[in-house]
Structure formats: C-alpha cells, structure tokens
PDB file of N, CA and C in Angstrom:
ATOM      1  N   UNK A   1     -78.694 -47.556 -33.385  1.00  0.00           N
ATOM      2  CA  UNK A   1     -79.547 -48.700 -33.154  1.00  0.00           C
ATOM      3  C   UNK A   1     -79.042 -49.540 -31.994  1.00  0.00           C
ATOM      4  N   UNK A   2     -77.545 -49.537 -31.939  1.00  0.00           N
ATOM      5  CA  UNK A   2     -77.086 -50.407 -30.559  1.00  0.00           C
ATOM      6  C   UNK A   2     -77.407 -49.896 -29.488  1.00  0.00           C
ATOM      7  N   UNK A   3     -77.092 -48.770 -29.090  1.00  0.00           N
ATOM      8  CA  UNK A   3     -77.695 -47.950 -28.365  1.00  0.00           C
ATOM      9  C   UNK A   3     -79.163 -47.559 -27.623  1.00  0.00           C
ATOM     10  N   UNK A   4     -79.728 -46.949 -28.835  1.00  0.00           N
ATOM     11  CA  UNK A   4     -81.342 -46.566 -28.401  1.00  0.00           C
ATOM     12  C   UNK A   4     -81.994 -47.819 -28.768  1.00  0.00           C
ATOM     13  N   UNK A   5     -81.914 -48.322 -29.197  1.00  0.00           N
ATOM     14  CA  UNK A   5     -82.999 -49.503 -29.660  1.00  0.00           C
ATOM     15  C   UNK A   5     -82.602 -50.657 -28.593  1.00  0.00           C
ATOM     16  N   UNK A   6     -81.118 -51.161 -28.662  1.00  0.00           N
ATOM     17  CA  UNK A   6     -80.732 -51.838 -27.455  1.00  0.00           C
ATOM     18  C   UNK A   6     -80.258 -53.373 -28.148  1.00  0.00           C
ATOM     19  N   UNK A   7     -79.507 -53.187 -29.635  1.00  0.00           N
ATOM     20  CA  UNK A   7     -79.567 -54.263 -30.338  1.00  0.00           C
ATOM     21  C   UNK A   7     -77.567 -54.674 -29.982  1.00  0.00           C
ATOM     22  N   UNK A   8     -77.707 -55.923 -30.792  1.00  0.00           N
ATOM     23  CA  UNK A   8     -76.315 -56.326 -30.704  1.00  0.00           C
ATOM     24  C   UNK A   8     -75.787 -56.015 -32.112  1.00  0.00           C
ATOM     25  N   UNK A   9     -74.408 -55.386 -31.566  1.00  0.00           N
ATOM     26  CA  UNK A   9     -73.706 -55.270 -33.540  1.00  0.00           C
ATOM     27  C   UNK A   9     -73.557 -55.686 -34.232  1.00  0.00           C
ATOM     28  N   UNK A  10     -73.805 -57.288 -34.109  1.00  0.00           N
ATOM     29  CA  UNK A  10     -74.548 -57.836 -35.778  1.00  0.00           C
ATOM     30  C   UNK A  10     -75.936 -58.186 -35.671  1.00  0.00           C
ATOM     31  N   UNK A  11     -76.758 -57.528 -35.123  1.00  0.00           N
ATOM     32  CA  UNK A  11     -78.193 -57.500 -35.533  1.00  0.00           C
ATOM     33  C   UNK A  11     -78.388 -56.231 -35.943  1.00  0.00           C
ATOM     34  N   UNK A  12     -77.464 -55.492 -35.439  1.00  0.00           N
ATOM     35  CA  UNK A  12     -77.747 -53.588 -36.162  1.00  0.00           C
ATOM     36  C   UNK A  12     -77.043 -53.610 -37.548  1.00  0.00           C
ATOM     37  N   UNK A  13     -75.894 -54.627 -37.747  1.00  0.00           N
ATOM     38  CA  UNK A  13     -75.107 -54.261 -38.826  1.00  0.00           C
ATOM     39  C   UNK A  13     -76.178 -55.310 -40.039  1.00  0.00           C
ATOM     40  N   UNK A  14     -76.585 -55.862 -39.899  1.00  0.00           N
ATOM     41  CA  UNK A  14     -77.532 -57.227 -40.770  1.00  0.00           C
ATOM     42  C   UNK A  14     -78.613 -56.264 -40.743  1.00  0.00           C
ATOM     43  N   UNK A  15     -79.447 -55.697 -39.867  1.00  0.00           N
ATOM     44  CA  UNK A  15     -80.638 -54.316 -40.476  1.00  0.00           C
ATOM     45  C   UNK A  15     -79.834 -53.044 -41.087  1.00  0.00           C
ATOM     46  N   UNK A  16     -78.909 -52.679 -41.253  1.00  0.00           N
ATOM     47  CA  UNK A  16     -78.372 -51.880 -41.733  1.00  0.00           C
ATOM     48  C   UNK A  16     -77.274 -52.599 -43.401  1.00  0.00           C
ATOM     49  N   UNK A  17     -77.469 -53.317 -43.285  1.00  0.00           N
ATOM     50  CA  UNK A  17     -77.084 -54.001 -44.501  1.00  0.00           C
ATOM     51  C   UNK A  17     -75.363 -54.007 -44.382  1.00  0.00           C
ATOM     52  N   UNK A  18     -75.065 -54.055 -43.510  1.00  0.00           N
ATOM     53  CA  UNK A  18     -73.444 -53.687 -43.303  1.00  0.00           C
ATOM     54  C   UNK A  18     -72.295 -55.160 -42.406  1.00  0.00           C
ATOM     55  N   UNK A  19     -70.847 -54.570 -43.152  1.00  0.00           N
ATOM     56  CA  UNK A  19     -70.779 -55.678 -42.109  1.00  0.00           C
ATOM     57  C   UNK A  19     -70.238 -55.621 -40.578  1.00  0.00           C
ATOM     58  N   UNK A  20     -69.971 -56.873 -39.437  1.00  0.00           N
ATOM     59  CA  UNK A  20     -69.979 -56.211 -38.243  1.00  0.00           C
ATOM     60  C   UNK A  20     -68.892 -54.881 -37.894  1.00  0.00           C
ATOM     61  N   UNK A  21     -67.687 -54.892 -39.159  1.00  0.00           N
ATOM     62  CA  UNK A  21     -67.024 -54.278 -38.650  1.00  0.00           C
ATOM     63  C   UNK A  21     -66.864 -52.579 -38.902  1.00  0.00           C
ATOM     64  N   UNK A  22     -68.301 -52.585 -40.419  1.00  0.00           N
ATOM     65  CA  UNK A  22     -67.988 -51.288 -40.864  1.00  0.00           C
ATOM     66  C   UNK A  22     -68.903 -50.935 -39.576  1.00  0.00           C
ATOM     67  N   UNK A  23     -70.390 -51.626 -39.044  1.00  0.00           N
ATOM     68  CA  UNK A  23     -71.156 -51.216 -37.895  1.00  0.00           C
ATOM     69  C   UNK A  23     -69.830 -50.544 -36.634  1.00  0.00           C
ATOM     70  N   UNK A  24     -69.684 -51.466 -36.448  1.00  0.00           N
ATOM     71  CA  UNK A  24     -68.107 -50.762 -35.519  1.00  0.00           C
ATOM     72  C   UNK A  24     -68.286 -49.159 -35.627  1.00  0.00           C
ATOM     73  N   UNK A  25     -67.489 -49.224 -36.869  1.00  0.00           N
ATOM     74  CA  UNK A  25     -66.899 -48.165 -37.754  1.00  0.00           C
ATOM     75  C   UNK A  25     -67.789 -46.678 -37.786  1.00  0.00           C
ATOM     76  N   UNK A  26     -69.077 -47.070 -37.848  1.00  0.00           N
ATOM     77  CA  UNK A  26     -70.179 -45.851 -37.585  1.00  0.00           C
ATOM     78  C   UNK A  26     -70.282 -45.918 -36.378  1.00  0.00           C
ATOM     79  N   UNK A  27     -70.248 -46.910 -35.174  1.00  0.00           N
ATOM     80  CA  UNK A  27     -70.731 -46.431 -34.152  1.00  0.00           C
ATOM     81  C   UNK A  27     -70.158 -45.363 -33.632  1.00  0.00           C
ATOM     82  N   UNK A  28     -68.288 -46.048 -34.037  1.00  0.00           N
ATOM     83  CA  UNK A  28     -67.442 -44.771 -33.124  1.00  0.00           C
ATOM     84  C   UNK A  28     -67.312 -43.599 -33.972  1.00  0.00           C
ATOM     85  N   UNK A  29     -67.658 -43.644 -35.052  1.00  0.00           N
ATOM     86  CA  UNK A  29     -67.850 -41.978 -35.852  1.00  0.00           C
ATOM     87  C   UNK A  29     -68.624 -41.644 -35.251  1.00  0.00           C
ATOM     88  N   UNK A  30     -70.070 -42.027 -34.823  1.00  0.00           N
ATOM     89  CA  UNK A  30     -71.114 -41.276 -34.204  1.00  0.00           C
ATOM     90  C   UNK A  30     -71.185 -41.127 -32.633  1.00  0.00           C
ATOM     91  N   UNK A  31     -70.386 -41.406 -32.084  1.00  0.00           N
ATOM     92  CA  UNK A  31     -69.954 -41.148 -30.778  1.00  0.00           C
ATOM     93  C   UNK A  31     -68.824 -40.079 -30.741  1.00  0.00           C
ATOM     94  N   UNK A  32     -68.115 -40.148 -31.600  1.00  0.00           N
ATOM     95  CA  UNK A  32     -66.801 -38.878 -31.630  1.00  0.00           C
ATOM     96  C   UNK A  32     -67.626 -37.745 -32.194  1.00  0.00           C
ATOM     97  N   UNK A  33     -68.584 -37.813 -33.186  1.00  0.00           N
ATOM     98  CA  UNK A  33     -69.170 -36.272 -34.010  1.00  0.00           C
ATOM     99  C   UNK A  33     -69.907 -36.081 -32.539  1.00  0.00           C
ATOM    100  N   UNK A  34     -70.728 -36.419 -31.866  1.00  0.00           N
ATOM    101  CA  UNK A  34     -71.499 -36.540 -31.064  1.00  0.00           C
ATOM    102  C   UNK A  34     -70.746 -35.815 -29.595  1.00  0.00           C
ATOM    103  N   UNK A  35     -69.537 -36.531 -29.047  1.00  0.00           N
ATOM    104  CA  UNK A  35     -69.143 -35.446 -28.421  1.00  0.00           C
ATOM    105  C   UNK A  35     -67.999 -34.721 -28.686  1.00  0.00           C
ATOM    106  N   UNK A  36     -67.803 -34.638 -29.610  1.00  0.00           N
ATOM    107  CA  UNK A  36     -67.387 -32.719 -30.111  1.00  0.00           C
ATOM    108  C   UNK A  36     -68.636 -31.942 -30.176  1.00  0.00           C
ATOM    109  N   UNK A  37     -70.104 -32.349 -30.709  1.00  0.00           N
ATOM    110  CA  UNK A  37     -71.309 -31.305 -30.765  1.00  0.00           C
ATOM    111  C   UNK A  37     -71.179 -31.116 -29.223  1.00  0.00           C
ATOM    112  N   UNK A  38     -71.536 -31.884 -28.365  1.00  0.00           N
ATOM    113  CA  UNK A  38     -71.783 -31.932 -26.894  1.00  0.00           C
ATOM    114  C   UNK A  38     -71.263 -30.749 -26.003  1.00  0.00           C
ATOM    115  N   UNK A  39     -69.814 -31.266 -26.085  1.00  0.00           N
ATOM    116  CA  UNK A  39     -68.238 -30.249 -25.722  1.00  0.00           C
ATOM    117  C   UNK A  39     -68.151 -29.100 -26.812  1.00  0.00           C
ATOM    118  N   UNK A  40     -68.637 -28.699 -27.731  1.00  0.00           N
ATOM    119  CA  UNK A  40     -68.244 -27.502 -28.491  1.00  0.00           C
ATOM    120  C   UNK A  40     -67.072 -27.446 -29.057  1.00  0.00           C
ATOM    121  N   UNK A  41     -66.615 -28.592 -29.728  1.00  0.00           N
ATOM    122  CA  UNK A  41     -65.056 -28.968 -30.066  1.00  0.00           C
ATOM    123  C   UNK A  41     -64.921 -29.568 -31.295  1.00  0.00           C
ATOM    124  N   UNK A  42     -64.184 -29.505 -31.874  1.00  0.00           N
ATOM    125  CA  UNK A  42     -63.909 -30.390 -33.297  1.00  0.00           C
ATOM    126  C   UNK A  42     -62.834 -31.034 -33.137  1.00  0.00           C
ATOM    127  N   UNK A  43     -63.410 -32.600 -32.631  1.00  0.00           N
ATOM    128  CA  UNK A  43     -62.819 -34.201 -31.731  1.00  0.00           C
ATOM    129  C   UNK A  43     -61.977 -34.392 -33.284  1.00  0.00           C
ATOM    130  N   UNK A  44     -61.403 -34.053 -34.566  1.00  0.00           N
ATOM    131  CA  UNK A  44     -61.038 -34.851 -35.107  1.00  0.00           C
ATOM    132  C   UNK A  44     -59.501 -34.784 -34.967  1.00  0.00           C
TER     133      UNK A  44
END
C-alpha cells in the first residue's frame, strides 16, 4: 500500500489495522521475499 497506492506508514498501518512499526515490519519482509523471487535466490 506504501508503495503502489502511494500512502504514508501510518495511514497504511491504521488501514491495515497494525501498528507503525509491525507496518515497517511487512514492508521489509515484502521487499526481501520480493527480491529473492526477482534474483532467483533465497535472501534469508
């Protein structure tokens, strides 16, 4: 939602019912799963 939609991380984490820091917390999980798919790699 920060991203494609173009929101700030506590307006994504308050529509997502979360707080600012677990939002954090998914963004950079979904940026690390994201490029290991990308690169063909397992980033963990």
């Amino acid at each position: 939602m920060v991203k494609i939609k173009g929101l700030s991380i506590e307006q994504a984490a308050a529509q997502a019912g979360v707080s600012q820091g677990a939002m954090r917390v998914r963004i950079h999980r979904g940026y690390r799963a994201l490029r290991a798919r990308l690169l063909g790699g397992d980033d963990e």
